[in-house]
Protein backbone atom coordinates (compact mmCIF):
# COMPACT_ATOMS: atom_id res chain seq x y z
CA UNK A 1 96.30 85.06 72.77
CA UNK A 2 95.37 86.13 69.00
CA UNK A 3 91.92 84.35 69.32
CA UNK A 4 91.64 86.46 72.37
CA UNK A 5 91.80 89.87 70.25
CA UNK A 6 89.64 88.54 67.48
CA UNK A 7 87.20 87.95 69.69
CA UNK A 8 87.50 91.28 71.65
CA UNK A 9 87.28 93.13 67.81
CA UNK A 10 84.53 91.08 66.73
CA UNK A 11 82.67 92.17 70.08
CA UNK A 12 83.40 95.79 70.16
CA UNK A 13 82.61 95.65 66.30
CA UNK A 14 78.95 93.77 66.93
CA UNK A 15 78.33 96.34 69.47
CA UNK A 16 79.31 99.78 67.58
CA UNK A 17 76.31 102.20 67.98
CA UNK A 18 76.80 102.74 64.07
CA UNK A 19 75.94 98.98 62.99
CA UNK A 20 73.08 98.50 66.13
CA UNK A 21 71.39 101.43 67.15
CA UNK A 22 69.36 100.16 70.07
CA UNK A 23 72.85 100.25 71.78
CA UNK A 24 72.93 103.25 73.77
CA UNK A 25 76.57 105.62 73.17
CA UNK A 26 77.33 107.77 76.51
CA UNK A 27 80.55 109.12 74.87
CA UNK A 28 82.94 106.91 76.81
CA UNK A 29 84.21 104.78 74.73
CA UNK A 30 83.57 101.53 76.88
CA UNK A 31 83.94 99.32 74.13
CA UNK A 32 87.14 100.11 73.16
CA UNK A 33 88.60 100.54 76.05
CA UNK A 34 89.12 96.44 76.52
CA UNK A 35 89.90 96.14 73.24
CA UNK A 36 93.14 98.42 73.93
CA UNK A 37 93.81 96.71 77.04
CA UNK A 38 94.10 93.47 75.64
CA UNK A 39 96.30 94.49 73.18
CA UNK A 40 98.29 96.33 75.29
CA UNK A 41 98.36 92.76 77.20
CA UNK A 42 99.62 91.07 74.31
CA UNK A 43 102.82 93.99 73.47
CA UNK A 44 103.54 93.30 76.97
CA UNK A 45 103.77 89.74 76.85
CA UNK A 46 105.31 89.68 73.78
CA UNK A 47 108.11 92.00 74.95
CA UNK A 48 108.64 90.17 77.97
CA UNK A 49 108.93 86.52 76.20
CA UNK A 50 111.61 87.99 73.90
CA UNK A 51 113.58 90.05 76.78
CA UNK A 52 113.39 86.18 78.65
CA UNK A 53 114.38 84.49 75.47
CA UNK A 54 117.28 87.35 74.45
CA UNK A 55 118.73 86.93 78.31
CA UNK A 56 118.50 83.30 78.46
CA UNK A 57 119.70 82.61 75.02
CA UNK A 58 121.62 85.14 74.61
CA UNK A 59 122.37 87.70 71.38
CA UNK A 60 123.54 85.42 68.53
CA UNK A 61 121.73 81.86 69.40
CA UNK A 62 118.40 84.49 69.50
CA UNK A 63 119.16 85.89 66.44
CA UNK A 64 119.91 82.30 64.38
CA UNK A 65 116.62 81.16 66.23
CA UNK A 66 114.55 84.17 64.80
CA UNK A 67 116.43 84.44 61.31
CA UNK A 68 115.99 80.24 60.90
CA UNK A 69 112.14 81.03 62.17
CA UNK A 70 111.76 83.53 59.51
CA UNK A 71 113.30 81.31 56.97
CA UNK A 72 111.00 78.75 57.41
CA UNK A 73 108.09 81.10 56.82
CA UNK A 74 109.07 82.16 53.33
């Protein structure tokens, strides 16, 4: 899902009427507008994976399983 919203920034970046100014700007803001979908995709997905986790799991394995996760990173 990340490489989806790279892509998606790089895109709406590439096609900015300040960087190319053959493209033509009618004021709607098209090119952002699927940028802030996606990553209004991605919250939501995210939010649902850890409401499935939290009720599957339950509270405290959840926790250990995020707290051991962040260990790990640092």
């Amino acid at each position: 899902m990340p490489a989806i919203a790279i892509r998606l920034i790089c895109e709406a970046m590439r096609d900015s009427p300040a960087q190319n100014p053959s493209v033509r700007h009618n004021g709607a803001g098209s090119s952002v507008r699927p940028l802030f979908a996606a990553a209004g995709l991605a919250l939501a997905l995210l939010l649902a994976a850890t409401a499935a986790l939290w009720a599957h799991y339950g509270t405290a394995v959840f926790y250990e399983t995020m707290a051991a996760a962040l260990a790990a990173c640092l």
